[in-house]
Protein backbone atom coordinates (compact mmCIF):
# COMPACT_ATOMS: atom_id res chain seq x y z
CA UNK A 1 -80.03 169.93 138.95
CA UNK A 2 -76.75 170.79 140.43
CA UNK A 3 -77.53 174.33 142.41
CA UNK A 4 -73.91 174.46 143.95
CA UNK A 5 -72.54 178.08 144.20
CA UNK A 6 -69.07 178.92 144.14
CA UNK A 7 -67.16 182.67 145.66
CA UNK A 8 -67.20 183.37 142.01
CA UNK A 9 -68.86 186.40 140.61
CA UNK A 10 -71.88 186.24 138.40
CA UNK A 11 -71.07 187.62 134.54
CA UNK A 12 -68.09 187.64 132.18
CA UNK A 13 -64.95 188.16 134.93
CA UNK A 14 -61.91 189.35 132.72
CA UNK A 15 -58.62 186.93 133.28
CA UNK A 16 -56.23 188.68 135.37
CA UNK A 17 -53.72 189.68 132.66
CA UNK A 18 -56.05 192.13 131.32
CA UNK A 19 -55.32 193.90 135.03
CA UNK A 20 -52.25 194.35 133.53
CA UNK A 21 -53.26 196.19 129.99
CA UNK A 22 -52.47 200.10 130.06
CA UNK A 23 -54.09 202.48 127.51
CA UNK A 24 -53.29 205.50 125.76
CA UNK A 25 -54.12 208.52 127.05
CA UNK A 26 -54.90 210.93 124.16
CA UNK A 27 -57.69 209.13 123.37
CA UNK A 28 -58.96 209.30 126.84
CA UNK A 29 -58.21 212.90 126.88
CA UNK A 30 -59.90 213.44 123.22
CA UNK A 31 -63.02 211.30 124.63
CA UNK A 32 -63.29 213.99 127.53
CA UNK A 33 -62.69 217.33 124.74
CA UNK A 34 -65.54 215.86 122.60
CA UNK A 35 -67.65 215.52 125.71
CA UNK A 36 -67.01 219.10 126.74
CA UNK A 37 -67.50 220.16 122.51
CA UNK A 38 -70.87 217.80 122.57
CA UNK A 39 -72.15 220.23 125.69
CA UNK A 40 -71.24 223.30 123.19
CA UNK A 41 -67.94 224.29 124.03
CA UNK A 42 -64.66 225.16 121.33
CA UNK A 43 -61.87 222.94 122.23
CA UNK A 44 -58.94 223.65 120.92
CA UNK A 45 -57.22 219.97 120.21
CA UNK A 46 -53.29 219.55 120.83
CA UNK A 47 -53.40 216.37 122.40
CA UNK A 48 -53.79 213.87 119.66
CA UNK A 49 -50.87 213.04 117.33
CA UNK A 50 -52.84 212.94 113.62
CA UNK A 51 -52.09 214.82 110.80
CA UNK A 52 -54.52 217.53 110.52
CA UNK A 53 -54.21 216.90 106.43
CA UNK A 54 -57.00 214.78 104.63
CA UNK A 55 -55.27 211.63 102.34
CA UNK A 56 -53.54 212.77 99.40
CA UNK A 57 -55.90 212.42 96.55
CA UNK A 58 -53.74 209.91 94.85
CA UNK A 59 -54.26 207.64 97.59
CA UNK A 60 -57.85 208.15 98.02
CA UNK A 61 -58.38 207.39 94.07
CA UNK A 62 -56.32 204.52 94.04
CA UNK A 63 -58.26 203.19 97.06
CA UNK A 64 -61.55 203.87 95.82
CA UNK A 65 -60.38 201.84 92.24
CA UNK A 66 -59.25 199.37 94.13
CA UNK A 67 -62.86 198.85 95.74
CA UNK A 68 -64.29 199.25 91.96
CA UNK A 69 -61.69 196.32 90.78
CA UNK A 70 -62.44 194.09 92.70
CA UNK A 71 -59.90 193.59 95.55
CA UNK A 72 -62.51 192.74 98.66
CA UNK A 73 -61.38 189.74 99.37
CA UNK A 74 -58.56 187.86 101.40
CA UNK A 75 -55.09 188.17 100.66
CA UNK A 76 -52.05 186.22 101.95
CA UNK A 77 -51.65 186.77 105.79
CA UNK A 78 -48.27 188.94 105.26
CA UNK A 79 -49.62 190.79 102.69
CA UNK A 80 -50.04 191.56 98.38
CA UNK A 81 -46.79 190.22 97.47
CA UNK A 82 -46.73 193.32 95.10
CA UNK A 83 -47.21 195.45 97.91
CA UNK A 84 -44.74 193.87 100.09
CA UNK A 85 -42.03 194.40 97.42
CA UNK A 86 -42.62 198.02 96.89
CA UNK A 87 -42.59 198.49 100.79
CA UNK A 88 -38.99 196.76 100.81
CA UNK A 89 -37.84 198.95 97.97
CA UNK A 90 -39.10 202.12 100.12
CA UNK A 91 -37.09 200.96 102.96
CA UNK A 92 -34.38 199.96 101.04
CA UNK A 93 -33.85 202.80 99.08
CA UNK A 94 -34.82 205.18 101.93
CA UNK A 95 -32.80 203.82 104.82
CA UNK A 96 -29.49 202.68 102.21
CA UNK A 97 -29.92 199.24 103.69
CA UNK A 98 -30.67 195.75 101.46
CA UNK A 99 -34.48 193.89 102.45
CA UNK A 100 -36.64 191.99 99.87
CA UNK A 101 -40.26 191.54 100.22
CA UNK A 102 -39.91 188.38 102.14
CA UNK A 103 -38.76 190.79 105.42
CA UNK A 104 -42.12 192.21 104.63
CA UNK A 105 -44.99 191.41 107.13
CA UNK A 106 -48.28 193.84 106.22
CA UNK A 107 -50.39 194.67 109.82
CA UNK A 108 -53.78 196.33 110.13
CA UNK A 109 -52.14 199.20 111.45
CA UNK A 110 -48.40 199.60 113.26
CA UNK A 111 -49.17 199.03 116.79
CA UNK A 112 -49.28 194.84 115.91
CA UNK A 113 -46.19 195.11 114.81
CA UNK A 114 -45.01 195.88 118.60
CA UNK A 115 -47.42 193.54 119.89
CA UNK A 116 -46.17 190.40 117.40
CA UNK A 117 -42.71 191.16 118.19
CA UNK A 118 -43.13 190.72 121.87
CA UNK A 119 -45.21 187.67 121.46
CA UNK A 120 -42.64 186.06 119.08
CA UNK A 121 -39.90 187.19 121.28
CA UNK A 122 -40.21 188.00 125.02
CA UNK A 123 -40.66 185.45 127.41
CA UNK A 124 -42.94 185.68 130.97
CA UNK A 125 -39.97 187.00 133.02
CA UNK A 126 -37.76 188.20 130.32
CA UNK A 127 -36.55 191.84 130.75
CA UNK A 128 -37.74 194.53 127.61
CA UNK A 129 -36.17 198.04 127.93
CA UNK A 130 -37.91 201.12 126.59
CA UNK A 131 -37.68 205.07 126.68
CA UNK A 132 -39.08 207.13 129.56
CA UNK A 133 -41.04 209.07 128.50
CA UNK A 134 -41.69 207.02 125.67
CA UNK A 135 -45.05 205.22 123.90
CA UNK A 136 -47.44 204.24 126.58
CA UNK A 137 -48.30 200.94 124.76
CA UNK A 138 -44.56 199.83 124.58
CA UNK A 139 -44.63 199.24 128.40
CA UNK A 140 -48.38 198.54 128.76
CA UNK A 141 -47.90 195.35 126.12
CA UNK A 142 -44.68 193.96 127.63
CA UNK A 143 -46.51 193.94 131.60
CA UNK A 144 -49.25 192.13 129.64
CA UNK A 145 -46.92 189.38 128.75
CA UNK A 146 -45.54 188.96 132.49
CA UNK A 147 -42.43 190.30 131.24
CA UNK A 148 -40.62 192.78 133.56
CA UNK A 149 -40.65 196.60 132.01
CA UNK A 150 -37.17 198.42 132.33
CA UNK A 151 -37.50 202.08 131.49
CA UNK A 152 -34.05 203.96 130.72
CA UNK A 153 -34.74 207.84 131.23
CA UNK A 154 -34.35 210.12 128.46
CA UNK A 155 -32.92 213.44 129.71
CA UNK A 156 -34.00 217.11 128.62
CA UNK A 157 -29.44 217.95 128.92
CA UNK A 158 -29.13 215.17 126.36
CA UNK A 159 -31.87 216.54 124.05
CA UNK A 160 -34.25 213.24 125.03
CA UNK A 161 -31.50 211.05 123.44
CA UNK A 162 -30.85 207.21 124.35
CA UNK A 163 -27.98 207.32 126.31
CA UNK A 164 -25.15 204.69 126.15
CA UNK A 165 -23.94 204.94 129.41
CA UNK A 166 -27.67 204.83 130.82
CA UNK A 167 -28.78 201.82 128.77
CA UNK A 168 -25.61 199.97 129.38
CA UNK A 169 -26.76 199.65 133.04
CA UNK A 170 -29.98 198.77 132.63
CA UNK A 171 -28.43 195.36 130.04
CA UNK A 172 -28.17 192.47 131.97
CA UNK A 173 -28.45 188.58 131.14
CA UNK A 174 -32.45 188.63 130.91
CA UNK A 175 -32.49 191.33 128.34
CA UNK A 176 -34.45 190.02 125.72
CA UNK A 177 -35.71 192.99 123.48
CA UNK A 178 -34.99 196.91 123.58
CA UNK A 179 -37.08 199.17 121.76
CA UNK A 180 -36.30 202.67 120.40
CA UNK A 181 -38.21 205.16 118.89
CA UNK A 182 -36.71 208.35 115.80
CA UNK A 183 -37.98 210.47 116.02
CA UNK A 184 -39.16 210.18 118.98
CA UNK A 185 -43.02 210.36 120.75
CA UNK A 186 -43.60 212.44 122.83
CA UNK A 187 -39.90 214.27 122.78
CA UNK A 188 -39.44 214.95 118.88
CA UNK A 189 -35.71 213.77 119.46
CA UNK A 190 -34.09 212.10 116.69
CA UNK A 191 -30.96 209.78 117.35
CA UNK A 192 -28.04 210.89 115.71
CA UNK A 193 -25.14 208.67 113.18
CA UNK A 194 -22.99 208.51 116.82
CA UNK A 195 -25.86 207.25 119.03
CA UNK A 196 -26.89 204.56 116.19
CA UNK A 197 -23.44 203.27 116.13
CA UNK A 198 -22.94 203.10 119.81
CA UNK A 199 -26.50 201.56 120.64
CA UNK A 200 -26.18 198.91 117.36
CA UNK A 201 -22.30 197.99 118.87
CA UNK A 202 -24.03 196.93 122.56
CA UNK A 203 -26.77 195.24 120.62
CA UNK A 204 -24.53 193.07 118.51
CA UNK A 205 -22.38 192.43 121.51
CA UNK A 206 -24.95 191.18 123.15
CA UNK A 207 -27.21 189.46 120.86
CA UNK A 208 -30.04 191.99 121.96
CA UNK A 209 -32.81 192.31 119.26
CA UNK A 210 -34.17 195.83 119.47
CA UNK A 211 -37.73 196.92 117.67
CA UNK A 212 -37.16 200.07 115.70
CA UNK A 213 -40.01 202.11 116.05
CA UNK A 214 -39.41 204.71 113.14
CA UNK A 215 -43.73 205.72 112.44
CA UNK A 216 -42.05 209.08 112.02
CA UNK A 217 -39.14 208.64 109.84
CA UNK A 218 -40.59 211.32 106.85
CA UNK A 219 -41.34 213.44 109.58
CA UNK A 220 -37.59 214.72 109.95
CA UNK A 221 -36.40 218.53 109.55
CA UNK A 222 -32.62 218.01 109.33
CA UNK A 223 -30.66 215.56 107.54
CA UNK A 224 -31.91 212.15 106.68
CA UNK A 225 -33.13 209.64 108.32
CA UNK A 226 -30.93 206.89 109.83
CA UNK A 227 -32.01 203.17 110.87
CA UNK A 228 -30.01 200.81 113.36
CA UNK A 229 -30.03 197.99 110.48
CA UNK A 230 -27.82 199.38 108.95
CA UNK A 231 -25.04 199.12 111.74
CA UNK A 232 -22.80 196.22 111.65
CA UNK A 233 -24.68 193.11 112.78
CA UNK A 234 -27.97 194.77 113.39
CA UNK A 235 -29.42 193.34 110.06
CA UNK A 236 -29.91 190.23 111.99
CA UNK A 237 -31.56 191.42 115.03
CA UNK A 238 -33.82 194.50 113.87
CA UNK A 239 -37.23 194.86 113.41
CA UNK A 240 -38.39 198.06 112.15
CA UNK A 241 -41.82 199.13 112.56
CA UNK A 242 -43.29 202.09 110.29
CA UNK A 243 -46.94 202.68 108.18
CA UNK A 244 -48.97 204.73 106.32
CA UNK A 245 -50.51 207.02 109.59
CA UNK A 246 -48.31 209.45 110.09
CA UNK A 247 -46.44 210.01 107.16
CA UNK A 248 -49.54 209.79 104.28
CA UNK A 249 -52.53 210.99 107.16
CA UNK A 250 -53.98 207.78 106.77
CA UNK A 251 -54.86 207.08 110.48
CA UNK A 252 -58.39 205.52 109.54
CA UNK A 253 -56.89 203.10 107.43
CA UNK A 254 -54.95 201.35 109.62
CA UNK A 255 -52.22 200.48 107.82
CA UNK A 256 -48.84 199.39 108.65
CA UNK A 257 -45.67 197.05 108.22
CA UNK A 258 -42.73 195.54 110.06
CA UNK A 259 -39.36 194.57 108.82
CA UNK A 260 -37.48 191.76 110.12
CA UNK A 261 -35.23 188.73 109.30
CA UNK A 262 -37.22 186.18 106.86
CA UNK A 263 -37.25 183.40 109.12
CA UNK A 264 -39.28 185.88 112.05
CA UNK A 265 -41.30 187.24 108.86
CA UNK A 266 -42.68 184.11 108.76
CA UNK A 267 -43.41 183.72 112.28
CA UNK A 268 -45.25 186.87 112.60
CA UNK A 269 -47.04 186.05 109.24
CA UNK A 270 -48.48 183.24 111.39
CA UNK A 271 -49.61 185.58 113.97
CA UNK A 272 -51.79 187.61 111.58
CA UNK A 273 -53.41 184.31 110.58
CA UNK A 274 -54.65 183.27 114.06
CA UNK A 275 -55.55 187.20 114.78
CA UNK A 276 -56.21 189.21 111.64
CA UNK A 277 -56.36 186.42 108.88
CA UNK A 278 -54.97 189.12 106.64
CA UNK A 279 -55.04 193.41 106.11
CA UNK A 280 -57.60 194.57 103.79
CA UNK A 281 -56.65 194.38 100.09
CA UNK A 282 -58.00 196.99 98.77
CA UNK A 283 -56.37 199.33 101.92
CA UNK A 284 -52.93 197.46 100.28
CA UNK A 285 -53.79 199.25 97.17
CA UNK A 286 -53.49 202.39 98.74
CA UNK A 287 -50.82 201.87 100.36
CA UNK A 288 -48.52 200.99 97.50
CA UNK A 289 -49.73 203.76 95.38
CA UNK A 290 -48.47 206.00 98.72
CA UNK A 291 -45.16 204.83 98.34
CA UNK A 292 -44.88 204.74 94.96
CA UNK A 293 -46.39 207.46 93.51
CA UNK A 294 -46.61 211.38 93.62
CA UNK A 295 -44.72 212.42 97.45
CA UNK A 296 -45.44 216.36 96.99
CA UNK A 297 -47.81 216.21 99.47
CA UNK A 298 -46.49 214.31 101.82
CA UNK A 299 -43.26 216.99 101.26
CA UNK A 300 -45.64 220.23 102.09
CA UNK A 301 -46.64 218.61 104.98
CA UNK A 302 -43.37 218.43 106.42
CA UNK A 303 -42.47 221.47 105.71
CA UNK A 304 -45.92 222.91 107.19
CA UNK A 305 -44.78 221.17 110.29
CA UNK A 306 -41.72 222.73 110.45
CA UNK A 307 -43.00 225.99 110.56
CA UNK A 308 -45.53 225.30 113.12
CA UNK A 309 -42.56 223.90 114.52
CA UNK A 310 -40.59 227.42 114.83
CA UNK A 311 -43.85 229.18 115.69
CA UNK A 312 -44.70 226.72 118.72
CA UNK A 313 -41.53 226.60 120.37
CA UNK A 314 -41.28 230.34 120.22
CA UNK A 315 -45.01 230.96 121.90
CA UNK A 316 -44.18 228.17 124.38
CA UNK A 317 -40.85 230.54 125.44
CA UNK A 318 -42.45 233.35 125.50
CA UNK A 319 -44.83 232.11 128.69
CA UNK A 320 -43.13 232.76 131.82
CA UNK A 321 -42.09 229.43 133.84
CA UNK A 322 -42.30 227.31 130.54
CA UNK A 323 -38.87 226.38 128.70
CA UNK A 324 -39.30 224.48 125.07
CA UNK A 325 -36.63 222.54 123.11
CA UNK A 326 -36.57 222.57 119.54
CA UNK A 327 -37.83 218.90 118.15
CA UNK A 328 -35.83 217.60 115.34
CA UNK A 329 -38.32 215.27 114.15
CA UNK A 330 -42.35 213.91 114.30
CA UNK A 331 -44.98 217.12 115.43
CA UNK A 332 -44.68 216.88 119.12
CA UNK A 333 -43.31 220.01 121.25
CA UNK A 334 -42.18 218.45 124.92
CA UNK A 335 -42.82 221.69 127.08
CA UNK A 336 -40.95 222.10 130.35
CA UNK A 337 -43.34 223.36 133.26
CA UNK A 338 -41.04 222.13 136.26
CA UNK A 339 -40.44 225.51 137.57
CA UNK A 340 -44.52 225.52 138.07
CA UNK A 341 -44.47 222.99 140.77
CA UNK A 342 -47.51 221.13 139.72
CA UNK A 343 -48.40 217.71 138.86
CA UNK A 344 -48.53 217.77 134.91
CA UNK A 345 -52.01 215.29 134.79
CA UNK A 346 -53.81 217.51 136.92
CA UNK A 347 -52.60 220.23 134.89
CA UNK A 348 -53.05 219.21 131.68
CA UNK A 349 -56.99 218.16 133.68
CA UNK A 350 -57.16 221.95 134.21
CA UNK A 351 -56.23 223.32 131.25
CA UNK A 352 -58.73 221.30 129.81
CA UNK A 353 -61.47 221.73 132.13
CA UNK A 354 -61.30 225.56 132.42
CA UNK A 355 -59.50 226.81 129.55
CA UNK A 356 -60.61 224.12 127.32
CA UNK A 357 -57.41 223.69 125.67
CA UNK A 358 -55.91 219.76 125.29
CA UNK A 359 -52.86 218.55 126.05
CA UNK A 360 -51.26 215.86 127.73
CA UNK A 361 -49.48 215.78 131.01
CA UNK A 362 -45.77 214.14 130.10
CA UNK A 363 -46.73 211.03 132.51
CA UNK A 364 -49.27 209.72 130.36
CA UNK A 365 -45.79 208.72 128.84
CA UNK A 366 -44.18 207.46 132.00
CA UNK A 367 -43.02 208.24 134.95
CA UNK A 368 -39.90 210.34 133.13
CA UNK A 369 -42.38 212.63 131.87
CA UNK A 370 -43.52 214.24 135.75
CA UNK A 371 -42.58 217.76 134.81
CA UNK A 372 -43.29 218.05 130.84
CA UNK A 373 -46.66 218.90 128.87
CA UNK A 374 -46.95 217.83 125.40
CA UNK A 375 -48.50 219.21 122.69
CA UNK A 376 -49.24 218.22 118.99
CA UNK A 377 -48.86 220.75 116.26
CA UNK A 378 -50.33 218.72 114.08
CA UNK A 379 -52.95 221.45 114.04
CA UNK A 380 -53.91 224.28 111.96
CA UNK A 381 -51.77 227.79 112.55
CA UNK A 382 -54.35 229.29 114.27
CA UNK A 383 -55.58 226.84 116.87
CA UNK A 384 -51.77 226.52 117.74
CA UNK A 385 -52.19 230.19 118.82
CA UNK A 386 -55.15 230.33 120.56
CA UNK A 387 -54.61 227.04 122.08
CA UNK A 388 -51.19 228.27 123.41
CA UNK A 389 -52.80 231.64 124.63
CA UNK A 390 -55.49 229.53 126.51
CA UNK A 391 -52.53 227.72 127.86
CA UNK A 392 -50.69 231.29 128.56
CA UNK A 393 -54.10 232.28 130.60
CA UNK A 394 -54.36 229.09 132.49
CA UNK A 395 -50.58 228.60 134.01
CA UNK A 396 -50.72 232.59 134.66
């Protein structure tokens, strides 16, 4: 019997790229509220971004008939063909751009979408540039891949807008991928017809494929919502990524979709067959009676988000040291507390701890986030309230 020993530890040692992995703090930070509600304490909950709405019932019906019918079993790896059209109508009609089902790729959920992209895409050493703040995953997926992350800083002056200028310097010959979120998490911003148009002309220029994160594109107060497909050129080097989650509050049932060119369609369709073999039929079901049938709930919940819109920024200016923009789109106020002087985790720890109110400290969403709090109003009128007088208490 062979008894050498190596310097290796005993047990299951992770690989070193999972060194590199990041996570997402809200549900770190909702772990810790529920351990503080489990020792009987009322949290007040502003740190997760989820609808506060159940399903509409159409959705839930159509789901649960879809269990009754029959459709428990696999389906092709990019999805119900049926289902895949009626998302490319959606988007189609929606966004005034041209995509058939064949663009289509179904995912468990939207957050594959980023992570098929990169894989299909980015190289070990290739450079991907992102918003700061911006989506923690976004950066924590492209350090996975030994790729190098290159954040462009979204500026408060500029309303948390992309800017030109800023992302022009960060281009340079190993840009492989740039990814942009409207409206925008954790900011609310929404890019406007101008910064579309500027951002799709460097793109094109440049060959640059850029990953359209648009989860929140219902979730819009004024005007409608704009995609960089449709700029010259961009048709050939966008892939949007949107679902069911925010829109339809269907978190649980993880459904979402990207939208590319056919030939990377098919690439990623290959993806979900070595990962997810497929996304659950019967969830598919749902889904396409979400998009295709009765949208008057999904219309009160915008416009219940738009008044806790008014009513949040207005508490948040009322506390003394704390400035607020206005958010254009998704349910996300981006609080200034600069003037405070203190380091927004351990502030966001104290709120928590103390006043039992959660929120998240702006650098859970990078380093461009020192200086910010956010807070989801995806929450009912009157825990907004008290959770913003909690928050009043603490910072005074």
């Amino acid at each position: 019997m062979d008894t050498t020993t190596t310097s290796r530890a005993r047990g299951l040692q992770p690989a070193e790229r999972m060194s590199r992995l990041g996570t997402e703090s809200a549900f770190e930070v909702l772990a810790a509220a529920r351990a503080l509600e489990a020792q009987g304490h009322h949290v007040v909950h502003l740190e997760i971004g989820e609808p506060d709405f159940d399903t509409p019932k159409n959705i839930v019906d159509a789901g649960i008939k879809a269990l009754k019918d029959g459709w428990t079993h696999y389906g092709p790896s990019a999805g119900l063909p049926d289902v895949r059209d009626a998302i490319a109508k959606d988007v189609s009609k929606r966004r005034g751009i041209k995509v058939d089902a064949e663009n289509v790729v179904i995912t468990p959920g939207a957050k594959p979408v980023m992570f098929y992209t990169m894989l299909d895409l980015v190289e070990s050493g290739d450079e991907v540039i992102y918003p700061d703040p911006g989506f923690p995953i976004y950066e924590s997926l492209v350090k996975f891949l030994e790729a190098t992350p290159v954040p462009v800083l979204l500026k408060e002056e500029n309303d948390f807008r992309l800017d030109v200028g800023e992302l022009l310097d960060k281009v340079t010959d190993r840009t492989r991928l740039l990814i942009i979120n409207s409206p925008h998490n954790p900011t609310g911003s929404v890019l406007t017809a101008a910064d579309l148009e500027a951002i799709g002309k460097v793109c094109s220029e440049r060959n640059i494929p850029v990953l359209a994160d648009e989860i929140y594109s219902r979730i819009i107060y004024d005007g409608e919502h704009r995609s960089i497909w449709s700029e010259p050129g961009m048709d050939e080097l966008t892939i949007i990524l949107d679902g069911m989650s925010k829109t339809y509050a269907m978190t649980g049932w993880r459904l979402g979709y990207g939208v590319m060119p056919e030939a990377m369609a098919k690439r990623v369709a290959q993806l979900m067959t070595n990962s997810n073999s497929c996304t659950a039929s019967f969830s598919q079901r749902a889904l396409m009676e979400g998009l295709t049938g009765d949208q008057s709930d999904v219309d009160r919940m915008v416009s219940t988000f738009k008044s806790r819109r008014e009513l949040v920024v207005k508490l948040l200016n009322d506390i003394p040291g704390v400035s607020c923009r206005m958010p254009a789109g998704a349910f996300y106020a981006f609080a200034n507390v600069k003037s405070l002087g203190r380091n927004v985790k351990e502030l966001a720890d104290d709120l928590l701890q103390k006043h039992k109110v959660a929120t998240l400290g702006g650098t859970a969403f990078g380093d461009g986030g020192e200086g910010y709090l956010r807070l989801s109003y995806a929450a009912s009128e009157a825990d907004l309230r008290e959770g913003i007088a909690r928050i009043a208490r603490g910072l005074a």
